[in-house]
Protein backbone atom coordinates (compact mmCIF):
# COMPACT_ATOMS: atom_id res chain seq x y z
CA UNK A 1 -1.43 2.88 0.96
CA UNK A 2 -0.34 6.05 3.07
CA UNK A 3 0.25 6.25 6.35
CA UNK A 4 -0.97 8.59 8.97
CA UNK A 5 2.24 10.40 8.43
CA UNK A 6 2.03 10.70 4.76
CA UNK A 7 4.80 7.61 4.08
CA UNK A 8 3.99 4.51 1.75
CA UNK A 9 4.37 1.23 3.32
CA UNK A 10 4.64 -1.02 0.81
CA UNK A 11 4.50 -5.05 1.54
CA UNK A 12 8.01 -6.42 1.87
CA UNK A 13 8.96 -9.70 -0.20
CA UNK A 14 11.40 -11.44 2.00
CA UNK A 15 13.07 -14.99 1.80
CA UNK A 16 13.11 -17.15 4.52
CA UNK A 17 14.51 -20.53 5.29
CA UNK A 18 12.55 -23.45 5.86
CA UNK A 19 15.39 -25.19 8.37
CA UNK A 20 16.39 -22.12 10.73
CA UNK A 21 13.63 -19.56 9.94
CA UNK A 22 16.24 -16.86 8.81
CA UNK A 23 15.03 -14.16 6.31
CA UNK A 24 16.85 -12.94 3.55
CA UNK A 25 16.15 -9.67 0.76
CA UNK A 26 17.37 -11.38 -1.43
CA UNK A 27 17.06 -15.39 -2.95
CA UNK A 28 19.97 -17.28 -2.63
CA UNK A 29 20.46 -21.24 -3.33
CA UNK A 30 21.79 -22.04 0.36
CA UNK A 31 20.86 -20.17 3.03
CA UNK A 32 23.58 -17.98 5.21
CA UNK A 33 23.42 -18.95 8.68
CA UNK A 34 22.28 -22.89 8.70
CA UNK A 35 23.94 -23.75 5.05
CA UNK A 36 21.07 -25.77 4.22
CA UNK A 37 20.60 -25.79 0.03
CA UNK A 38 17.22 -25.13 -1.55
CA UNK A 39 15.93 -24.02 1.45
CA UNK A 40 14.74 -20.26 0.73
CA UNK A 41 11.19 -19.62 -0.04
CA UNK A 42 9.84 -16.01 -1.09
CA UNK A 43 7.09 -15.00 2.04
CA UNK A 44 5.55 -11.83 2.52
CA UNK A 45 5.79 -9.30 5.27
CA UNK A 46 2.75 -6.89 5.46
CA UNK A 47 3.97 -3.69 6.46
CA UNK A 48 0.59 -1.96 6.69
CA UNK A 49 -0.08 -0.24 9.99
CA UNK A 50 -3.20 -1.95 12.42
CA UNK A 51 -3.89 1.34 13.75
CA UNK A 52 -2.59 3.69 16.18
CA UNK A 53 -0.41 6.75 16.23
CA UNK A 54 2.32 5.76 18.86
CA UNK A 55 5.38 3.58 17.65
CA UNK A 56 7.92 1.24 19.65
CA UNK A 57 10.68 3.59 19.15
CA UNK A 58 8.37 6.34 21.40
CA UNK A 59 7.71 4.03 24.19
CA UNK A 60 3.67 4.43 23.03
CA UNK A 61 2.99 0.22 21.77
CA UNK A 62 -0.13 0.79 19.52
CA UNK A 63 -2.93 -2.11 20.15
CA UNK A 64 -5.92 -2.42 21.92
CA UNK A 65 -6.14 -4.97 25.05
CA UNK A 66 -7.99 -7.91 24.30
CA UNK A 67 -10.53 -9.29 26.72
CA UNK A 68 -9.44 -11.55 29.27
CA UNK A 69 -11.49 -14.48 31.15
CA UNK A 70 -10.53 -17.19 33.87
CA UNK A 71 -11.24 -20.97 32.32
CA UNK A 72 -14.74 -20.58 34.76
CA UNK A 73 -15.55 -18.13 32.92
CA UNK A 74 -15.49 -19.01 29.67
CA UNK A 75 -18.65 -21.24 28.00
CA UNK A 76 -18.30 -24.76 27.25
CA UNK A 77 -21.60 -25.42 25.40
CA UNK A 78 -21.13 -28.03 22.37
CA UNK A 79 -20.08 -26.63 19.66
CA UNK A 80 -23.15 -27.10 17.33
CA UNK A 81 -22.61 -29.24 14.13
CA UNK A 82 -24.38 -29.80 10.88
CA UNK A 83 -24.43 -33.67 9.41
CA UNK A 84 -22.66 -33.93 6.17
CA UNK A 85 -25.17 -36.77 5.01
CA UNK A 86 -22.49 -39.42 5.64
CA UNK A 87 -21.95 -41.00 8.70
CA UNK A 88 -18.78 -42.27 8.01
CA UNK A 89 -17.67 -38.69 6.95
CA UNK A 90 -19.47 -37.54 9.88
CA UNK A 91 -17.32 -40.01 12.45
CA UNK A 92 -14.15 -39.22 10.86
CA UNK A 93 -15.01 -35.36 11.44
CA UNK A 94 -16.28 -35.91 15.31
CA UNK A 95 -19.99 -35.91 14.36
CA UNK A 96 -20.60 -33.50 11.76
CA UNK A 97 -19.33 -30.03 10.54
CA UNK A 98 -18.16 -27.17 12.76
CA UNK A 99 -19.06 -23.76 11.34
CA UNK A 100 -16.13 -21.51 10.57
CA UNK A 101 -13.82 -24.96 11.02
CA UNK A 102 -11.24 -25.68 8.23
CA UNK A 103 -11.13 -29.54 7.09
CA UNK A 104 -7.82 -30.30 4.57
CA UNK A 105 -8.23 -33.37 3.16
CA UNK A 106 -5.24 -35.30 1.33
CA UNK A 107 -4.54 -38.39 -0.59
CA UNK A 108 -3.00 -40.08 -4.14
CA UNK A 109 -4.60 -38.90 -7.39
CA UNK A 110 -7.80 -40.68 -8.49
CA UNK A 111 -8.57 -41.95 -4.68
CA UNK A 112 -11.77 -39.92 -4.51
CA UNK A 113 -11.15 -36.64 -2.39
CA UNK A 114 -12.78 -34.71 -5.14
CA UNK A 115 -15.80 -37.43 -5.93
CA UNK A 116 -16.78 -37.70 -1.88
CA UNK A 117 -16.72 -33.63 -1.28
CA UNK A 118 -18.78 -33.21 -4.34
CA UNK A 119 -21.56 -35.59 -3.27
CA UNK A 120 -21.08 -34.19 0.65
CA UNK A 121 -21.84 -30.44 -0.90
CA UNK A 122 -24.59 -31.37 -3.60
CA UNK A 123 -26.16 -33.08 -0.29
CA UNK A 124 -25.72 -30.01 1.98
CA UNK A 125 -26.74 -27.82 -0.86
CA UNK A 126 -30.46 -29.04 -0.45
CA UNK A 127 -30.62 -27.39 3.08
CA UNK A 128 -28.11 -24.21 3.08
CA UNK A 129 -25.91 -21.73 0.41
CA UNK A 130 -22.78 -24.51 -0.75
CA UNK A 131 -19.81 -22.97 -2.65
CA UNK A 132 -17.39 -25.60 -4.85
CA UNK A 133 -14.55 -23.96 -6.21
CA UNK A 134 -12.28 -25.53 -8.63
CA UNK A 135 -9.57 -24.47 -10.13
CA UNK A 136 -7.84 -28.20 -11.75
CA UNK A 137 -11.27 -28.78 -13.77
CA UNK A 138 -13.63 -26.31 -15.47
CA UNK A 139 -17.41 -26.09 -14.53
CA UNK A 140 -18.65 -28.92 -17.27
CA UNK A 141 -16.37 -31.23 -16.20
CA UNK A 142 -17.51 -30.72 -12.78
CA UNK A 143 -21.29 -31.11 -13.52
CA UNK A 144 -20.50 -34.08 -15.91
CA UNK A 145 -19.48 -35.93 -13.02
CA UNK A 146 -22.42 -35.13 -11.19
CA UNK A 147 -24.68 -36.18 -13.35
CA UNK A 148 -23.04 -39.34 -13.89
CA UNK A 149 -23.26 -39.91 -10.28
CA UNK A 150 -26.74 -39.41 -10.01
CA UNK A 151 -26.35 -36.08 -7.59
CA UNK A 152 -28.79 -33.59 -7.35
CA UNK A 153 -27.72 -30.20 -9.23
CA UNK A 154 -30.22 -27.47 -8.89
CA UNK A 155 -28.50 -25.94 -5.27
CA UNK A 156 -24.91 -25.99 -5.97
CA UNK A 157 -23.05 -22.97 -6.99
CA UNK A 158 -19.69 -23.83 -9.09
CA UNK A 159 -16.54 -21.62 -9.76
CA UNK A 160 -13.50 -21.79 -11.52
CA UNK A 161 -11.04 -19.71 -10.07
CA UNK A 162 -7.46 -19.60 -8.95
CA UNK A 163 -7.37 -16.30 -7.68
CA UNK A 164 -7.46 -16.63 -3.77
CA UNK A 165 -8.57 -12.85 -3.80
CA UNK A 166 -11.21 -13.15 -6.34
CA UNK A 167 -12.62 -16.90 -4.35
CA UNK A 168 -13.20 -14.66 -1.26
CA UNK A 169 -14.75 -11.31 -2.71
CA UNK A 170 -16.94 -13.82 -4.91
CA UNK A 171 -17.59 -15.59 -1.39
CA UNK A 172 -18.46 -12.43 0.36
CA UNK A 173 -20.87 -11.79 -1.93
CA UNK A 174 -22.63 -15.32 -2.07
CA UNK A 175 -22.13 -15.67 1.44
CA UNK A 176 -22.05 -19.70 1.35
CA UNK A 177 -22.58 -21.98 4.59
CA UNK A 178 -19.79 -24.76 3.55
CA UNK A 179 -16.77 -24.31 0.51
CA UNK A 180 -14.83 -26.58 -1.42
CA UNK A 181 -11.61 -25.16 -2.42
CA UNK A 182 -9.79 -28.00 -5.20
CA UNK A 183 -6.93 -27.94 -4.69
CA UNK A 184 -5.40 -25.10 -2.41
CA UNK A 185 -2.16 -26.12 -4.60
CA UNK A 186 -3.66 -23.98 -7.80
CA UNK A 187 -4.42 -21.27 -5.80
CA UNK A 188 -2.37 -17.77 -5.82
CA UNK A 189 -2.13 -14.49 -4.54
CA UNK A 190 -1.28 -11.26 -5.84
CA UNK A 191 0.76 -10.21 -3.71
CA UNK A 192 3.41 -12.89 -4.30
CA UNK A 193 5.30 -13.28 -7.98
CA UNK A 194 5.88 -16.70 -7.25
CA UNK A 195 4.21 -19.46 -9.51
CA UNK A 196 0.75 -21.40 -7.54
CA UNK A 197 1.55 -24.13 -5.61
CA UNK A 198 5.14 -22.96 -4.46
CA UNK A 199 5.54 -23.13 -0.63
CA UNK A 200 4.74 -19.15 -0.28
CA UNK A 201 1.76 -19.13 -2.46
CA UNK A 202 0.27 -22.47 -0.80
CA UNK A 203 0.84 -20.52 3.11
CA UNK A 204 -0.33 -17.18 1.95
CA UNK A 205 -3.64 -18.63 0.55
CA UNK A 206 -4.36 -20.93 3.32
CA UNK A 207 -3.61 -17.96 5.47
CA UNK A 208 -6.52 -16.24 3.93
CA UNK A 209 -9.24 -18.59 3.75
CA UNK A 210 -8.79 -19.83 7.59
CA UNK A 211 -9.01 -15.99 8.11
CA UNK A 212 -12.21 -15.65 5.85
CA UNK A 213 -13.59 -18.93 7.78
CA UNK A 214 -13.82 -17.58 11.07
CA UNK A 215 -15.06 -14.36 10.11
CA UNK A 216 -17.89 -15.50 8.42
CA UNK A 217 -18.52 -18.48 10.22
CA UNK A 218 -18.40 -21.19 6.66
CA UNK A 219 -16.64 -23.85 7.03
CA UNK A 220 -14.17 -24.73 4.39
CA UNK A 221 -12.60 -27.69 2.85
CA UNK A 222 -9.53 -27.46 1.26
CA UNK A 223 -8.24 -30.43 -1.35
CA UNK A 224 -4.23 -30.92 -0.42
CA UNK A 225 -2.37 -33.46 -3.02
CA UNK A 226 0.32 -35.53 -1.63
CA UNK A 227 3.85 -36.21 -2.54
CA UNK A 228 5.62 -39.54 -3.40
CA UNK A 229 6.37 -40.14 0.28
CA UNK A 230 2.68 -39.86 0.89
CA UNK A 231 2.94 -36.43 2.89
CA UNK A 232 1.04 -33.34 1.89
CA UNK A 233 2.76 -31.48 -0.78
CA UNK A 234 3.69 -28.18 0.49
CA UNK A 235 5.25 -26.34 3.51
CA UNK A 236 4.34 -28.75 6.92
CA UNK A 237 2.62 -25.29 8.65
CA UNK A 238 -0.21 -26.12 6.18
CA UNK A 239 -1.36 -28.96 8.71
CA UNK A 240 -0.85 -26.49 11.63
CA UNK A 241 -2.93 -23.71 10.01
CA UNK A 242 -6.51 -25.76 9.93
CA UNK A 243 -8.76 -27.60 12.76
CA UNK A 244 -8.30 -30.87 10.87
CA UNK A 245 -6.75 -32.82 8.75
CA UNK A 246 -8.16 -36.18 6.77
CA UNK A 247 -5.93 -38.73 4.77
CA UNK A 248 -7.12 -41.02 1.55
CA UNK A 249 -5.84 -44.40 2.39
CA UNK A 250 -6.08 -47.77 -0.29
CA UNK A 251 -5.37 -48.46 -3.91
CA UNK A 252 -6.48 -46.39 -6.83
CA UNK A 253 -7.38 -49.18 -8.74
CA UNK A 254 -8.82 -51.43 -5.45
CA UNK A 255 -12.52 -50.96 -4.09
CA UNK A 256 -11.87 -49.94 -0.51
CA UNK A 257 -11.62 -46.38 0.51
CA UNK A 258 -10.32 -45.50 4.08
CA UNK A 259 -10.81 -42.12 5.23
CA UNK A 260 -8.59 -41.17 8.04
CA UNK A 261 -8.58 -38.37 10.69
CA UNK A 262 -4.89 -37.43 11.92
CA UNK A 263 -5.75 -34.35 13.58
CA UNK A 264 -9.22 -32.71 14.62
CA UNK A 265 -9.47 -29.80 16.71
CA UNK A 266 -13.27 -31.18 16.98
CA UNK A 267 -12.78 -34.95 18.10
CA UNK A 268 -11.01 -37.65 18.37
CA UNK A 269 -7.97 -38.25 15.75
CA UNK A 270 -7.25 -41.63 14.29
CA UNK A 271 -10.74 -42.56 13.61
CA UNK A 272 -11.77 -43.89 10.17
CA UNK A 273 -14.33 -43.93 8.28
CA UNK A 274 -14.39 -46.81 5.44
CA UNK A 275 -16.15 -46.38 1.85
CA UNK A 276 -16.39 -48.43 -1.08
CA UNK A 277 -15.94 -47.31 -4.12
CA UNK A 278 -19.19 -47.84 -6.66
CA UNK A 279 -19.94 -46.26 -10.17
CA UNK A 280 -22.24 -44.33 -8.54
CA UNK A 281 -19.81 -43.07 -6.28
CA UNK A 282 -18.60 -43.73 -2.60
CA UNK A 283 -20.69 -45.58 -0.57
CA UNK A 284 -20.29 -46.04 3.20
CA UNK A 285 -19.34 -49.47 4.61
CA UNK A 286 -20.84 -49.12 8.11
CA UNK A 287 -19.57 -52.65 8.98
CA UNK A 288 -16.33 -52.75 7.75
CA UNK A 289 -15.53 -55.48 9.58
CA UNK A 290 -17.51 -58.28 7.26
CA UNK A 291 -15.59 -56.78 4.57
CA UNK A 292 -12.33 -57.25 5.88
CA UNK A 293 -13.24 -61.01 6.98
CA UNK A 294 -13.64 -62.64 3.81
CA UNK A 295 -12.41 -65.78 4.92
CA UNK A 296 -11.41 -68.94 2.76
CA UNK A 297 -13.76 -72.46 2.96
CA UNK A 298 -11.04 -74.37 4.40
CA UNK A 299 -8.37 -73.28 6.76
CA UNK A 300 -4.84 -72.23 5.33
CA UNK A 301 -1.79 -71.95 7.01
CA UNK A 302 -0.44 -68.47 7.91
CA UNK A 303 -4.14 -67.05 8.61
CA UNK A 304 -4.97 -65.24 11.23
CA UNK A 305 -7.63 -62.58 12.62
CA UNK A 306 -6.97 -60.06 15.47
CA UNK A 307 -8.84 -56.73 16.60
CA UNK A 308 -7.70 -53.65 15.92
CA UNK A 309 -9.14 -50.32 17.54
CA UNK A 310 -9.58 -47.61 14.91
CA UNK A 311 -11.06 -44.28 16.72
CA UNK A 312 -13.65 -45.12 18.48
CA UNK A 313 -14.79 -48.50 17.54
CA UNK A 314 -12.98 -51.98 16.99
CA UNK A 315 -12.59 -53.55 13.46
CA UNK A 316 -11.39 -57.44 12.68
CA UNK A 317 -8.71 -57.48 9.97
CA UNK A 318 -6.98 -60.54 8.39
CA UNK A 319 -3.19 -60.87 9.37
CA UNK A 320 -1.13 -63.15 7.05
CA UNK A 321 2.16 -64.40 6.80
CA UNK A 322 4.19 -66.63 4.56
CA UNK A 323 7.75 -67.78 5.50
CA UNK A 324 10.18 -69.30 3.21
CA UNK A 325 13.34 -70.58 2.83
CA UNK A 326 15.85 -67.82 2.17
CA UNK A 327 18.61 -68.44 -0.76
CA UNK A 328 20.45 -64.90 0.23
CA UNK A 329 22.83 -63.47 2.50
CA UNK A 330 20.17 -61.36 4.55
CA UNK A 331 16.79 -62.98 4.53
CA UNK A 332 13.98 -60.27 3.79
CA UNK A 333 11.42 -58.79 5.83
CA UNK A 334 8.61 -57.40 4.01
CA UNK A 335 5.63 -55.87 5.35
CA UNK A 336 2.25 -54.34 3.84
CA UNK A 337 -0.09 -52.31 6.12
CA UNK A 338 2.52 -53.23 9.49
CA UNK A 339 5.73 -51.61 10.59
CA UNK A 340 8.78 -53.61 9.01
CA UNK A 341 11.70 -52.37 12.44
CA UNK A 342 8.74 -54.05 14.85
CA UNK A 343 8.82 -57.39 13.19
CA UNK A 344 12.28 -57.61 13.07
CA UNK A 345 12.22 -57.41 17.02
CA UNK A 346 8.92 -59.38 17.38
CA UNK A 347 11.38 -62.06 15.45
CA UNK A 348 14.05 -61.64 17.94
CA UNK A 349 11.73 -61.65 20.46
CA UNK A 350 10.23 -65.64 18.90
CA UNK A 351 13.83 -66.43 18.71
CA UNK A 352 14.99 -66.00 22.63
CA UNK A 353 11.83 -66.99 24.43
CA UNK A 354 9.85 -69.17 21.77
CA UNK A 355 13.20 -71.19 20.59
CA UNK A 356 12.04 -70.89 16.89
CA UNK A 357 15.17 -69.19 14.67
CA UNK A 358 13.84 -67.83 11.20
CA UNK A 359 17.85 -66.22 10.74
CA UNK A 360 17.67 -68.29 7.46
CA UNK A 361 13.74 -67.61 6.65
CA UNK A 362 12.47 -64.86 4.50
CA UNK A 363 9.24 -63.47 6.26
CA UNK A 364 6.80 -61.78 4.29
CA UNK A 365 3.31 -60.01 5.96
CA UNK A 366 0.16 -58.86 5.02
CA UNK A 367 -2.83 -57.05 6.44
CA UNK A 368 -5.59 -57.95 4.06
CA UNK A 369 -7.78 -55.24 2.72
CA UNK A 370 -4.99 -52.27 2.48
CA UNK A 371 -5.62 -51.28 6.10
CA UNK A 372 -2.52 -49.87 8.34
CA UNK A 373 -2.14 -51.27 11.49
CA UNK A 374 0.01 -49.14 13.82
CA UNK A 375 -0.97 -50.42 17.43
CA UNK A 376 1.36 -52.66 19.39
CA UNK A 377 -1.94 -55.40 19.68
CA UNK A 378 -1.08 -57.31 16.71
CA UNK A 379 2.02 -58.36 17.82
CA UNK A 380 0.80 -61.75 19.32
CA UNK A 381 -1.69 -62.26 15.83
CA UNK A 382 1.37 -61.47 13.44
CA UNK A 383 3.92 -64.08 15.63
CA UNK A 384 0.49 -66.83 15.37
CA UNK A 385 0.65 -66.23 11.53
CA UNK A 386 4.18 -66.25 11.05
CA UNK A 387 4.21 -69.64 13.50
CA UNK A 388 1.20 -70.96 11.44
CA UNK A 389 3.21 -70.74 8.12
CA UNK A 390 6.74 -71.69 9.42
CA UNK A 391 4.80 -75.38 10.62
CA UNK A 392 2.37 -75.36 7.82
CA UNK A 393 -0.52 -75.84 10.57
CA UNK A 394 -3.73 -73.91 10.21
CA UNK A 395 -5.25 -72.58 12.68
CA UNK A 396 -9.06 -72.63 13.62
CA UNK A 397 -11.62 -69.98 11.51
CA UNK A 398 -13.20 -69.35 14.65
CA UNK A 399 -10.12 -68.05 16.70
CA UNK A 400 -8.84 -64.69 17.18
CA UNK A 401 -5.88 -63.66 18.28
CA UNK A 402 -4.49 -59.68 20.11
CA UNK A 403 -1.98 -58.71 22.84
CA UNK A 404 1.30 -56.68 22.73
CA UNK A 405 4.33 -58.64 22.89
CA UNK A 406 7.67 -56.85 25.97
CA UNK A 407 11.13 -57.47 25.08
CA UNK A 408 11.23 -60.19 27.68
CA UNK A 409 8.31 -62.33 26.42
CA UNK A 410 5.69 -61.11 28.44
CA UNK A 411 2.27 -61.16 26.95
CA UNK A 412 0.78 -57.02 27.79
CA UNK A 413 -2.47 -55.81 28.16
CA UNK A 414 -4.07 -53.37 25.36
CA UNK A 415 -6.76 -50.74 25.38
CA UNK A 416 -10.52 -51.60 24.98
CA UNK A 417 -10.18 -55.56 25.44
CA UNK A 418 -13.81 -56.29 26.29
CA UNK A 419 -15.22 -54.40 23.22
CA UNK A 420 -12.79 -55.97 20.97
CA UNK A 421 -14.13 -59.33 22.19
CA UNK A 422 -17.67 -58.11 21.48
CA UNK A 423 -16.97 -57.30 18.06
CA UNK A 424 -15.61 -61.04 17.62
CA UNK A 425 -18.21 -62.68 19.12
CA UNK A 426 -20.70 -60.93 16.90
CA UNK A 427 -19.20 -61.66 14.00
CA UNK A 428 -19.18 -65.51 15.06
CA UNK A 429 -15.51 -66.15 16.66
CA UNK A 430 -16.06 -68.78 19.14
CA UNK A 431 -11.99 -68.60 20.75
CA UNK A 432 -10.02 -65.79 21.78
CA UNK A 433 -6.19 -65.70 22.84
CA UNK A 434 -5.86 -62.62 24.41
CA UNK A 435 -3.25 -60.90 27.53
CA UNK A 436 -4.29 -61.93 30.95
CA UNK A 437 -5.30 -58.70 31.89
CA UNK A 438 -8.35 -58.05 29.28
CA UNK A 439 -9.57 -61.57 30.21
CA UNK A 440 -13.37 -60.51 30.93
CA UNK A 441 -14.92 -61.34 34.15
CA UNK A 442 -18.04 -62.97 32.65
CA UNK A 443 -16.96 -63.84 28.55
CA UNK A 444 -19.11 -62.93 25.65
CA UNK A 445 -21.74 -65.73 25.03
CA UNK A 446 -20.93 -68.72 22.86
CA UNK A 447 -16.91 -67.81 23.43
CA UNK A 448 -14.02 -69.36 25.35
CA UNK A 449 -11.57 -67.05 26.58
CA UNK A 450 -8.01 -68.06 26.88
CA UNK A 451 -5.77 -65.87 29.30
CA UNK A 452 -2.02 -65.60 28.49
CA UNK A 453 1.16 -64.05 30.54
CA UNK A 454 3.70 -65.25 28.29
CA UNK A 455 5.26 -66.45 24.82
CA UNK A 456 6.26 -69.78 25.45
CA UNK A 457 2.47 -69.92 27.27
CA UNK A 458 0.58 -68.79 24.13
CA UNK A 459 2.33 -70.73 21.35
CA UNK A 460 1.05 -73.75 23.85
CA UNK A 461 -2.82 -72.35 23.28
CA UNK A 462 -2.45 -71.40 19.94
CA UNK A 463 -0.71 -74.81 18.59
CA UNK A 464 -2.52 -77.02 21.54
């Protein structure tokens, strides 16, 4: 390409390092000014003018002024949105699809990223243009599994292609409403020599089709895999680059699906949406909570169910806990689905202002199900099953159990008490233990409320 006065500009390869941000001409294996190793990544610098005569060395900045508004000024109509034909989809999204928005969605091999966007597009596909783009499988394998979920075929336009220039000019033409692009880590440019999937290639391409998306108003989802850690694969900016991001939660080989929102740019983050897995594909579970509560016939020690808040709705989960007698030097502390450094301290914490030691216990925990619970209200539920176990006392089927547990033994209030105790009562829970300060002024019908300040106080209830 020439410029106005006749020179080349050619687009610069540069390396820069993902620690300090320094650029390099050439690759190196640790970079110059931090002395971080494997840290330099080939990126591309577009040296092609925007327009303009006048330079920076002139004094004459080229660039137009953008338009500029006071916050009263600008419009703050709802964004409009288009249901996905999911509703758990749609919650996790913030009601629906957001044209020109881009969604990356994440998760383990086999967890069913691929299987849910397919049936979302061959949905949408009945009512406006749908684009899926592959570039892992080839175009049979694609309608095989169509057809052998029962999906509708006749709308859907299919591609293979890796070829992040070719996907857009072939999308340009087409001129789709909604995209699947699977996965964004076989996708390349040609402007970079590096091989698909490296850090550069991955930015470069993402760069593009969040471009392309809010020119043409389609909104895109891209297909992210994840590493061992259970992080997108890929440089971290990837996450910064699009309106939202969605995690695949639960076991390949299990039933449950749980489809979580970490960042939307279009509602709330953290919500979930929960689908079961079928041989006719995912299904939504829109009360998760009866699924989660598959209780036993007959009490058993270490039991217990508390209410979590998940988004923007609550959702009873099954804590359990089995102590033992510990034959090593440093008893274990193993958690699934909670964080392992906060019951350490919630032990302490039993220790100094309950009086019960487990020093010479091994403590192992459970949230039934393969749901994460992050929120500080299960620390009261997890102490009841850990107590419930140590003693080898059940406790009542009809009880449920939340609060945060302070340093000091105080029992603390959480957020959305009296819909948590809705939730119970509806799914037959005739006792609650909960803080003092989400005791209810007038209790759910058919349930007794018990108020707690601290520890000592609601072993007392629990073990009455």
């Amino acid at each position: 390409m020439h410029t106005p006065g006749g020179i080349v500009a050619k687009n610069k390869r540069l390396y820069g390092c993902t620690e300090c941000g320094a650029t390099f001409s050439k690759w190196a294996g640790q970079c110059g000014e931090c002395q971080a190793w494997n840290t330099l990544v080939e990126t591309l610098i577009d040296a092609t003018p925007t327009g303009g005569t006048g330079t920076a060395r002139s004094g004459n900045w080229a660039g137009q002024a953008a338009q500029v508004k006071t916050l009263a000024e600008v419009s703050t109509e709802e964004v409009p949105r288009q249901p996905s034909g999911s509703s758990e989809l749609d919650r996790v999204l913030g009601g629906g699809l957001v044209s020109g928005s881009v969604v990356l969605i994440g998760g383990d091999p086999g967890i069913g990223k691929s299987t849910i966007l397919l049936q979302t597009l061959c949905q949408l596909a009945a009512s406006m243009p749908a684009l899926y783009v592959t570039g892992e499988e080839s175009q049979q394998q694609v309608a095989m599994r169509a057809r052998r979920l029962g999906l509708p075929e006749d709308k859907l336009m299919v591609m293979t292609e890796t070829c992040i220039e070719n996907i857009i000019a072939t999308a340009r033409q087409h001129q789709p409403r909604v995209m699947v692009v699977d996965s964004i880590q076989t996708i390349f440019t040609e402007q970079l020599q590096s091989a698909p999937g490296g850090v550069a290639q991955v930015r470069e391409s993402a760069a593009l089709l969040v471009r392309y998306a809010k020119q043409s108003g389609t909104a895109i989802f891209l297909v992210g895999h994840v590493t061992k850690e259970g992080s997108l694969a890929g440089p971290r900016v990837l996450e910064h680059m699009v309106d939202t991001v969605l995690y695949f939660e639960g076991e390949s080989d299990g039933r449950l699906r749980l489809l979580r929102a970490v960042k939307n740019r279009f509602g709330a983050v953290n919500e979930l949406g929960v689908f079961a897995m079928t041989d006719k594909g995912l299904k939504e579970v829109s009360n998760p909570s009866a699924i989660f509560l598959s209780r036993y016939d007959t009490p058993i020690p270490g039991s217990v169910v508390m209410s979590t808040w998940e988004g923007s709705r609550p959702m009873l989960v099954e804590v359990q806990a089995l102590v033992d007698t510990s034959h090593l030097g440093n008893p274990r502390r193993v958690t699934v689905g909670l964080d392992q450094n906060r019951l350490a301290m919630l032990l302490a914490v039993l220790h100094r202002h309950g009086g019960v030691a487990t020093y010479d216990q091994d403590v192992f925990v459970n949230v039934v199900g393969g749901v994460k619970v992050l929120e500080t209200a299960v620390d009261l539920a997890l102490l009841a099953a850990v107590m419930s176990s140590l003693r080898n006392r059940p406790l009542p089927m009809d009880l449920m159990i939340f609060g945060e547990l302070g340093l000091s033994g105080e029992i603390r209030p959480v957020p959305s008490g009296q819909e948590r105790l809705k939730e119970a009562a509806k799914h037959g829970f005739t006792r609650a233990i909960v803080p003092k300060a989400n005791a209810p002024k007038d209790a759910p019908k058919g349930m007794q409320v018990i108020a707690v300040t601290r520890l000592d106080q609601a072993l007392a209830a629990i073990f009455e």
